[in-house]
Protein backbone atom coordinates (compact mmCIF):
# COMPACT_ATOMS: atom_id res chain seq x y z
CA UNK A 1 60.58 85.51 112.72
CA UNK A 2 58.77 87.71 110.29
CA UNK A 3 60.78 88.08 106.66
CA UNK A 4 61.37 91.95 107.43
CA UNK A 5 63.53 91.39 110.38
CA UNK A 6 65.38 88.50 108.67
CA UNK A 7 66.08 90.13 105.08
CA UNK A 8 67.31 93.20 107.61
CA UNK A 9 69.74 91.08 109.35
CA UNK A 10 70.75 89.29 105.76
CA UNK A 11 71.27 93.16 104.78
CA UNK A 12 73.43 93.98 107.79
CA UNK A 13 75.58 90.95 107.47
CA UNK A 14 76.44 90.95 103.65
CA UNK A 15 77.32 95.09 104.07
CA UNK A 16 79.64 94.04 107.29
CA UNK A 17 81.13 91.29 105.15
CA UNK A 18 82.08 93.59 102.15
CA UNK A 19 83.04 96.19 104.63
CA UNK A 20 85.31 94.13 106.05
CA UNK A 21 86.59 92.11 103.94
CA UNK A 22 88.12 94.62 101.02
CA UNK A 23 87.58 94.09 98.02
CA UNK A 24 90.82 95.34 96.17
CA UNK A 25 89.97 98.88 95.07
CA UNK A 26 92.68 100.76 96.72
CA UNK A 27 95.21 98.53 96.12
CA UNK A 28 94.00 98.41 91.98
CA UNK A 29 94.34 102.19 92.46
CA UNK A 30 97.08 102.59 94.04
CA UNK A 31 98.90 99.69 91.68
CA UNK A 32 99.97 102.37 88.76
CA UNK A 33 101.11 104.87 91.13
CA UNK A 34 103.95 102.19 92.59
CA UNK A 35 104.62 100.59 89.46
CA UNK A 36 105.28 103.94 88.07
CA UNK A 37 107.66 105.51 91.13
CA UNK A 38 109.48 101.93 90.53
CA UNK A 39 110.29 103.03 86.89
CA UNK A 40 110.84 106.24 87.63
CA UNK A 41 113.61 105.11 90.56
CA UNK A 42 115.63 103.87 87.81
CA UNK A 43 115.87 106.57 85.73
CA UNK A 44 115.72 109.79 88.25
CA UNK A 45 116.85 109.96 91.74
CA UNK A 46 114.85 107.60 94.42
CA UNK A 47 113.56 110.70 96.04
CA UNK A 48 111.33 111.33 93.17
CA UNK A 49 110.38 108.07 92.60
CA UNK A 50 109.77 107.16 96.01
CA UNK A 51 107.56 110.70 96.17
CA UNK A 52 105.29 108.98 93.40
CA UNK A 53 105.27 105.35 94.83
CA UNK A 54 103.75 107.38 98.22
CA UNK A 55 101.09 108.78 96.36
CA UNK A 56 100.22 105.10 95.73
CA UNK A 57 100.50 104.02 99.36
CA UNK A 58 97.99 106.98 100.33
CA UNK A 59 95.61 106.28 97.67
CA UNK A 60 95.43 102.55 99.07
CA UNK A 61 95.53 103.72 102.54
CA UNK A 62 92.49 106.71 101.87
CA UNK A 63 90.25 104.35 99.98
CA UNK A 64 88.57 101.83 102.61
CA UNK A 65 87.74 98.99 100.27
């Protein structure tokens, strides 16, 4: 096997591993946004808070990694 094909496969696999995997960065993201509607839930009604803690939840859901 010549070394261009096999660093291209080596290339293909690491990216599908990352890919797949996740590595966290929505959900480090998304963390102050639901930590935040969870203070704000006990302070102002849970409508508000719960508005905020969704911002979170589409911030992890919108960023794939």
């Amino acid at each position: 096997m010549n070394k261009n094909n096999y660093l291209l496969k080596l290339f293909v696999m690491l990216f599908a591993l990352i890919v797949f995997s996740g590595c966290g960065v929505g959900s480090v993201v998304a963390a102050p946004f639901k930590v935040t509607g969870a203070i704000v839930n006990v302070v102002t009604p849970d409508v508000v808070g719960d508005t905020i803690s969704g911002v979170g939840d589409v911030a992890d859901a919108a960023i794939p990694f």
